[in-house]
N, C-alpha and C. Protein backbone atom coordinates (compact mmCIF):
# COMPACT_ATOMS: atom_id res chain seq x y z
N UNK A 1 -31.85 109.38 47.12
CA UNK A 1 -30.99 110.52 47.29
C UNK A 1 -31.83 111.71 47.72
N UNK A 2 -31.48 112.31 48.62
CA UNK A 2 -31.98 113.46 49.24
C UNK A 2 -31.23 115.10 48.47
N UNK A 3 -32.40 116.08 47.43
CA UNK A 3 -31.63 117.07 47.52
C UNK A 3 -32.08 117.97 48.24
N UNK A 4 -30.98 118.98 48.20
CA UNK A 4 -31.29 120.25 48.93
C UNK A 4 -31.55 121.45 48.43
N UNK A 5 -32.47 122.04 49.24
CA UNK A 5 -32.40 123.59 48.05
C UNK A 5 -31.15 124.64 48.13
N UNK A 6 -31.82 125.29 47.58
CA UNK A 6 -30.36 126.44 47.58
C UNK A 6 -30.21 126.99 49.00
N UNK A 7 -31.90 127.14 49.26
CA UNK A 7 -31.52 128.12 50.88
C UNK A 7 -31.16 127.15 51.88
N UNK A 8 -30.92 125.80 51.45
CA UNK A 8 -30.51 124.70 52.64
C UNK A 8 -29.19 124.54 52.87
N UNK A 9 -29.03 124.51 51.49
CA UNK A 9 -27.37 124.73 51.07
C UNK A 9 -26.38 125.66 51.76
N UNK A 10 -27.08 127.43 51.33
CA UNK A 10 -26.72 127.93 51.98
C UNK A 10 -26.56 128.23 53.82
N UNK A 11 -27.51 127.62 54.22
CA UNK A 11 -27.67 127.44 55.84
C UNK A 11 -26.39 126.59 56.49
N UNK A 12 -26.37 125.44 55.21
CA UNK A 12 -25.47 124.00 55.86
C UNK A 12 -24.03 125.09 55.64
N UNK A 13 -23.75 125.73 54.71
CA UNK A 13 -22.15 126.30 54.40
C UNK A 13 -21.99 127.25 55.26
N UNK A 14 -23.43 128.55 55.75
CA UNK A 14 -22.96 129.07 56.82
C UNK A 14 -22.43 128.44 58.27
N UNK A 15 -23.55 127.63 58.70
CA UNK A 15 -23.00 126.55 59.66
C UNK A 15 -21.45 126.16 59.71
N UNK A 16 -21.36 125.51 58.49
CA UNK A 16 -19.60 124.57 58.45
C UNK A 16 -18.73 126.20 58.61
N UNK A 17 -18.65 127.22 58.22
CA UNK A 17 -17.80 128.14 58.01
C UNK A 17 -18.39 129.31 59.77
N UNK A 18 -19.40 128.74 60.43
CA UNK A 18 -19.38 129.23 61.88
C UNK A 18 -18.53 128.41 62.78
N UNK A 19 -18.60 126.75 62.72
CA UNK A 19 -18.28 125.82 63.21
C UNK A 19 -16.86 124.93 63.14
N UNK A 20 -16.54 125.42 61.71
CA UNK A 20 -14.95 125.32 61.41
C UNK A 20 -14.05 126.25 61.26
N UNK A 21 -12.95 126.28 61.62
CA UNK A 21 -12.27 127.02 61.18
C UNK A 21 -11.71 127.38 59.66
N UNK A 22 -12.75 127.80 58.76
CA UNK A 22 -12.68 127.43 57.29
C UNK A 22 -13.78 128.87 57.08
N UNK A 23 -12.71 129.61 56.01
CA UNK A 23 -13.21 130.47 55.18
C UNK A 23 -14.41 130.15 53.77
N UNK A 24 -15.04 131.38 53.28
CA UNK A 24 -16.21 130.67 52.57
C UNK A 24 -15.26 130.24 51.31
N UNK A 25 -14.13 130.73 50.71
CA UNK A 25 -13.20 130.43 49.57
C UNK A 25 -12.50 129.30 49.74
N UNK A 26 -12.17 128.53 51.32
CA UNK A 26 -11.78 127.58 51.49
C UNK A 26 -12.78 126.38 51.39
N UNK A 27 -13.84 126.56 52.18
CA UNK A 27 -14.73 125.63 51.66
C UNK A 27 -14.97 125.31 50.38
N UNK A 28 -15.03 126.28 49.06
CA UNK A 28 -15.11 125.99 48.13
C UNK A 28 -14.32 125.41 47.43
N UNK A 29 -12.83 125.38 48.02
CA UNK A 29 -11.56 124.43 47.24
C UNK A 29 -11.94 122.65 48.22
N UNK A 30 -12.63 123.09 49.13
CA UNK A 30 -12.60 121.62 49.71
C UNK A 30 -13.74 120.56 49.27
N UNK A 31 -14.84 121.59 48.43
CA UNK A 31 -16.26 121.21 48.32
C UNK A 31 -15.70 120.38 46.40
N UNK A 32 -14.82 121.62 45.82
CA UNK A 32 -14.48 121.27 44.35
C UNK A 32 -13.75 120.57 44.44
N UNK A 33 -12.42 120.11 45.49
CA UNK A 33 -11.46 119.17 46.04
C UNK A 33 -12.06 117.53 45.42
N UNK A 34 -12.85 117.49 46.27
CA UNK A 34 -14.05 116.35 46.64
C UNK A 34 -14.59 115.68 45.47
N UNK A 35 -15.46 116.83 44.63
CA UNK A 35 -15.68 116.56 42.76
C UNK A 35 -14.55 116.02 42.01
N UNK A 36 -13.11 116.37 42.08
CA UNK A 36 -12.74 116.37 41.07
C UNK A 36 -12.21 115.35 41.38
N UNK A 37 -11.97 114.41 42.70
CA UNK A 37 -11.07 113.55 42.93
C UNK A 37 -12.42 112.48 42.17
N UNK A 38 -13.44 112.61 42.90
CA UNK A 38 -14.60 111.88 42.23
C UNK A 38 -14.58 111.71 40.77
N UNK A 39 -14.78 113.03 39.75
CA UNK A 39 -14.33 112.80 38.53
C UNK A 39 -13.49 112.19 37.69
N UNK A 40 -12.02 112.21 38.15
CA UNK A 40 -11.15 111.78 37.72
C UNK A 40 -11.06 110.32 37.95
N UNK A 41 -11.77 109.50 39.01
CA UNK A 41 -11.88 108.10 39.17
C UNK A 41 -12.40 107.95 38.28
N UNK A 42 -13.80 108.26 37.75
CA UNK A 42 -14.95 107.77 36.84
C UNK A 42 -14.47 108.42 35.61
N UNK A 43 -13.58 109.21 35.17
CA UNK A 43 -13.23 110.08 33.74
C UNK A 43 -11.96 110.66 34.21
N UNK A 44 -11.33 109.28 33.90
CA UNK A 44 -9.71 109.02 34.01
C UNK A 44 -8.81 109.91 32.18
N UNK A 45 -9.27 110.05 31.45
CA UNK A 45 -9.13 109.58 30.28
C UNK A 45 -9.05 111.77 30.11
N UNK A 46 -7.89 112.22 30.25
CA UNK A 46 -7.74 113.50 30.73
C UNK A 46 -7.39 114.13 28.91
N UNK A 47 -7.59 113.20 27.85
CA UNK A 47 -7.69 113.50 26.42
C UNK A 47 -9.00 114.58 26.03
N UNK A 48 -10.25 114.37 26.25
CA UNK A 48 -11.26 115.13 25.99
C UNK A 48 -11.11 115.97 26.99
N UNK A 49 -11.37 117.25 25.97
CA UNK A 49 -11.98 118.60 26.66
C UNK A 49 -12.88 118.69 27.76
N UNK A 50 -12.83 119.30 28.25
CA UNK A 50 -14.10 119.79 29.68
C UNK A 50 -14.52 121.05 29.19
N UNK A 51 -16.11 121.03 29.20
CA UNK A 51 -16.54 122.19 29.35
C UNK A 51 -17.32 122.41 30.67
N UNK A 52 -16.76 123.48 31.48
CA UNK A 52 -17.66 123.90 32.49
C UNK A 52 -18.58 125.27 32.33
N UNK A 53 -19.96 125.03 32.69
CA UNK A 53 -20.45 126.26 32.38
C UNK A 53 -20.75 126.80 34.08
N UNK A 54 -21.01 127.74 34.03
CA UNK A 54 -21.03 129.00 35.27
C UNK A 54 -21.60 129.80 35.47
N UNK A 55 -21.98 130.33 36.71
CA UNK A 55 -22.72 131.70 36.62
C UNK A 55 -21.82 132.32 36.92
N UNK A 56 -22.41 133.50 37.70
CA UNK A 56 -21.57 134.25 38.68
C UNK A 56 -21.90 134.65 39.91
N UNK A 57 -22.06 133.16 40.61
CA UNK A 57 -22.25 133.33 41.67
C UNK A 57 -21.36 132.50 42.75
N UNK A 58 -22.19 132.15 44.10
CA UNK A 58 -20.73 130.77 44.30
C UNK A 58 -21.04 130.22 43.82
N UNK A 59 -22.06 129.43 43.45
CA UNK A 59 -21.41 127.72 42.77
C UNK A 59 -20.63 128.37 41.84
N UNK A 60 -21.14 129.67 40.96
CA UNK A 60 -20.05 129.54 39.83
C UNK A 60 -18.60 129.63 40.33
N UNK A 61 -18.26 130.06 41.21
CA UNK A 61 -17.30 129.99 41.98
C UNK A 61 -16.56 128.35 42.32
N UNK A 62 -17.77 127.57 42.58
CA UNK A 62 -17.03 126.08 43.11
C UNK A 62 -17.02 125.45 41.38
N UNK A 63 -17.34 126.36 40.37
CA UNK A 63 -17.08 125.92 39.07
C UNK A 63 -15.96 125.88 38.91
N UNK A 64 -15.31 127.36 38.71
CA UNK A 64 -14.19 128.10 38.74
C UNK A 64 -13.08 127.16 39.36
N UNK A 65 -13.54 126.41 40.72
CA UNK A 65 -12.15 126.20 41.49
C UNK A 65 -11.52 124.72 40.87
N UNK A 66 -13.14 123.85 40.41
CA UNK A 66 -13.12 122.24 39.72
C UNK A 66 -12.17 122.80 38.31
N UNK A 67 -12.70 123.88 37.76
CA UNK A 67 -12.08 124.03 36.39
C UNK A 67 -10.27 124.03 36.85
N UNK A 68 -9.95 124.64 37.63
CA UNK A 68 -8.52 125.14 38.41
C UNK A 68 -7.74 123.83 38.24
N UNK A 69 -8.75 123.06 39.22
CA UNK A 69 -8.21 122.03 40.03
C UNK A 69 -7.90 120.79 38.94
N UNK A 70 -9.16 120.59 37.55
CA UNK A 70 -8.55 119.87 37.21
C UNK A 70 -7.46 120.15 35.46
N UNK A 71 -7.87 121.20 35.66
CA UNK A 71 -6.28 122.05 34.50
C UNK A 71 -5.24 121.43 35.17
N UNK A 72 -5.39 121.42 36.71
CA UNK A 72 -3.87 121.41 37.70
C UNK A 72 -3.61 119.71 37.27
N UNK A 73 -4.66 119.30 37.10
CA UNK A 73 -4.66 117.31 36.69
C UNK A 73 -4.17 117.05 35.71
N UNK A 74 -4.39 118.22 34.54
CA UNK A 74 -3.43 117.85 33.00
C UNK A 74 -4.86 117.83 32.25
N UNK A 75 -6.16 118.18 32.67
CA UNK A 75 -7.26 117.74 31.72
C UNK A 75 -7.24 119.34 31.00
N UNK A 76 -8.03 119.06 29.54
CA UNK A 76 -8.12 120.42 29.09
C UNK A 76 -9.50 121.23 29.20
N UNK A 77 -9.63 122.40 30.01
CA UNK A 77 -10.73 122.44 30.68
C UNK A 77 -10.85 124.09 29.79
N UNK A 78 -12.36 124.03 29.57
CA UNK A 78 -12.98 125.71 29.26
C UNK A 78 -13.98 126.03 29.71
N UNK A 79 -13.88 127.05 30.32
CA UNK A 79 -15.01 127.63 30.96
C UNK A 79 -15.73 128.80 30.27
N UNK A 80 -17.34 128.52 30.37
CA UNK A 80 -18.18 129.42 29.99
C UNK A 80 -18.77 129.68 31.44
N UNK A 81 -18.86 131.54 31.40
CA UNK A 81 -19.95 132.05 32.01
C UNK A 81 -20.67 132.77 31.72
N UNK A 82 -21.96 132.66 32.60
CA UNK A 82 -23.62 133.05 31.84
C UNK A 82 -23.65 134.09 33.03
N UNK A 83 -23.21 135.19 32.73
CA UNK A 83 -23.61 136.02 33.74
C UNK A 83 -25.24 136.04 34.13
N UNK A 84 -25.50 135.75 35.46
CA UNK A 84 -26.72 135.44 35.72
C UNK A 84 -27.55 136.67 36.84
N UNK A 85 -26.33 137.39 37.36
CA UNK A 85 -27.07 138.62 37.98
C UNK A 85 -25.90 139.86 37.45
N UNK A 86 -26.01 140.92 38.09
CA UNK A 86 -25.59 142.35 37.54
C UNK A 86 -24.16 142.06 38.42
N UNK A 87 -24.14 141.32 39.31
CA UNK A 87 -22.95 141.80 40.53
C UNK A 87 -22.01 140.25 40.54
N UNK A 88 -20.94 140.16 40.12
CA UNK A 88 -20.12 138.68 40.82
C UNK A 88 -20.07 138.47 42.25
N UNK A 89 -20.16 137.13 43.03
CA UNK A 89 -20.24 137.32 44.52
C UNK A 89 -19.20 137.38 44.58
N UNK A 90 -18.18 137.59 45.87
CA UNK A 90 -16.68 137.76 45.95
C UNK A 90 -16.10 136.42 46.22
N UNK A 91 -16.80 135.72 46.43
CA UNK A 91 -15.89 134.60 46.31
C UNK A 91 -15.59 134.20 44.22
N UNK A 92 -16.79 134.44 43.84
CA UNK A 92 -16.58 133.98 42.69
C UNK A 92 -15.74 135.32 41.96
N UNK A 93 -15.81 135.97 42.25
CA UNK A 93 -14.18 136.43 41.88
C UNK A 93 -12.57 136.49 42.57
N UNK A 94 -12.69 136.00 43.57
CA UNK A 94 -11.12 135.25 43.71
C UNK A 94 -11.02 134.33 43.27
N UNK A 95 -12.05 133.37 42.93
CA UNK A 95 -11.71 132.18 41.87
C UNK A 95 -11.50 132.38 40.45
N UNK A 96 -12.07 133.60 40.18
CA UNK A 96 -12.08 133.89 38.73
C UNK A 96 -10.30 134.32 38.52
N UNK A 97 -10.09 135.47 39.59
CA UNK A 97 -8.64 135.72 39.48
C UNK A 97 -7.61 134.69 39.68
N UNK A 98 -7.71 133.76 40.55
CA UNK A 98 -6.72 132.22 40.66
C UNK A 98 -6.61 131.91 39.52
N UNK A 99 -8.06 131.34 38.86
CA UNK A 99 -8.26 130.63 38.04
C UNK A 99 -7.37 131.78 36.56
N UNK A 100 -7.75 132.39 36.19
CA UNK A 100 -7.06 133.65 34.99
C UNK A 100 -5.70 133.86 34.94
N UNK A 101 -5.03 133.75 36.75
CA UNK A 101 -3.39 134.23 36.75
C UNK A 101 -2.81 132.93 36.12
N UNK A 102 -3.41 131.70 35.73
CA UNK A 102 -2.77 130.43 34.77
C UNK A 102 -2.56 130.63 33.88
N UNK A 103 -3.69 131.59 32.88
CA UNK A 103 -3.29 132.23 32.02
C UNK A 103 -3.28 131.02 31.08
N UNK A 104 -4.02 129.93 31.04
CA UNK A 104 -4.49 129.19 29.89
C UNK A 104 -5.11 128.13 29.67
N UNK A 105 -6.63 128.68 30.78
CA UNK A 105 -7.87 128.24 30.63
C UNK A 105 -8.35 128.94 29.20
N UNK A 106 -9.10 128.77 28.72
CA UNK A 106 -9.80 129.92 28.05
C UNK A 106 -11.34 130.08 28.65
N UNK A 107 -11.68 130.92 29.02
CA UNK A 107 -12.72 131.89 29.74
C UNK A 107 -13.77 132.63 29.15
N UNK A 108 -14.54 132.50 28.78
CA UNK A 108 -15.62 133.06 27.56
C UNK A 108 -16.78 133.38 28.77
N UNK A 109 -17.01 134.52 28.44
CA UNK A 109 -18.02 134.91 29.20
C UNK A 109 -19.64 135.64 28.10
N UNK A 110 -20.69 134.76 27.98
CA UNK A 110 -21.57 134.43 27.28
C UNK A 110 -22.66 135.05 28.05
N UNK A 111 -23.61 135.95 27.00
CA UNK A 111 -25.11 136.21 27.72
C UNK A 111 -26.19 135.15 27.17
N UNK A 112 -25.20 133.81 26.49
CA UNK A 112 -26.26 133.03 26.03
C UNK A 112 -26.70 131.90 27.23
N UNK A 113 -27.59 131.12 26.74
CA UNK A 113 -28.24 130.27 27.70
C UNK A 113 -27.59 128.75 28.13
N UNK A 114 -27.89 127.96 28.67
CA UNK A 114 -26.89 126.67 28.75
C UNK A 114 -27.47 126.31 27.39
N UNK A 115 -28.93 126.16 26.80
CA UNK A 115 -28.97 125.28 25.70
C UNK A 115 -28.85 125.83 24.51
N UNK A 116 -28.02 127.59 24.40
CA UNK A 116 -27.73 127.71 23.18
C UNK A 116 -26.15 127.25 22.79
N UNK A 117 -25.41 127.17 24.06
CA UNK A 117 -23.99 126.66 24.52
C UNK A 117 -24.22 125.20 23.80
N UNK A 118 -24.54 124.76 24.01
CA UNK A 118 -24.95 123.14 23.43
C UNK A 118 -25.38 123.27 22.20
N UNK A 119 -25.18 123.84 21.31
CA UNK A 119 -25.41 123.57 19.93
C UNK A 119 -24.37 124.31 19.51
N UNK A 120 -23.64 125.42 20.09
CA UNK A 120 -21.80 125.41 19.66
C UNK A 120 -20.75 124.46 19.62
């Protein structure tokens, strides 16, 4: 398996969003689209909780949209975010607002770390 870094990442998403006709908020419902159909094959079983954790950035954003997408499946999903810089990017707040107007995720926004989250 080949990964990529972040600044590769970001190169390949500017590309697809020069080259398609696809916004950077659309890509991210098509990128979390993709995960969750994946998920739900392999973790059919929509009884256990999901925890997603997040920053606030885009991925936390393509967090935001998987958390959306699979609330929309019937799974019970909670999201933590670790605010990780001073500023939300704007995509990750139109996902934050999609995701909130459901009005029953629950949304915890934490200055703790992923591994103090894991012993709550």
């Amino acid at each position: 398996m080949h990964l990529l870094t972040a600044n590769q990442i970001r190169q390949w998403d500017q590309y697809t969003i020069e080259h398609e006709p696809i916004t950077s908020t659309n890509l991210m419902e098509r990128a979390a689209a993709t995960f969750v159909e994946w998920f739900m094959t392999v973790y059919p079983d929509t009884s256990s909780p999901i925890d997603i954790v997040c920053g606030n950035g885009n991925n936390g954003g393509d967090g935001l949209v998987a958390a959306r997408l699979l609330r929309n499946a019937f799974y019970d999903v909670n999201v933590y975010i670790i605010r990780c810089t001073d500023h939300d990017s704007p995509d990750f707040t139109t996902h934050l607002n999609r995701l909130s107007t459901l009005g029953d995720v629950p949304i915890v926004w934490t200055a703790d770390d992923v591994q103090s989250l894991r012993k709550k």
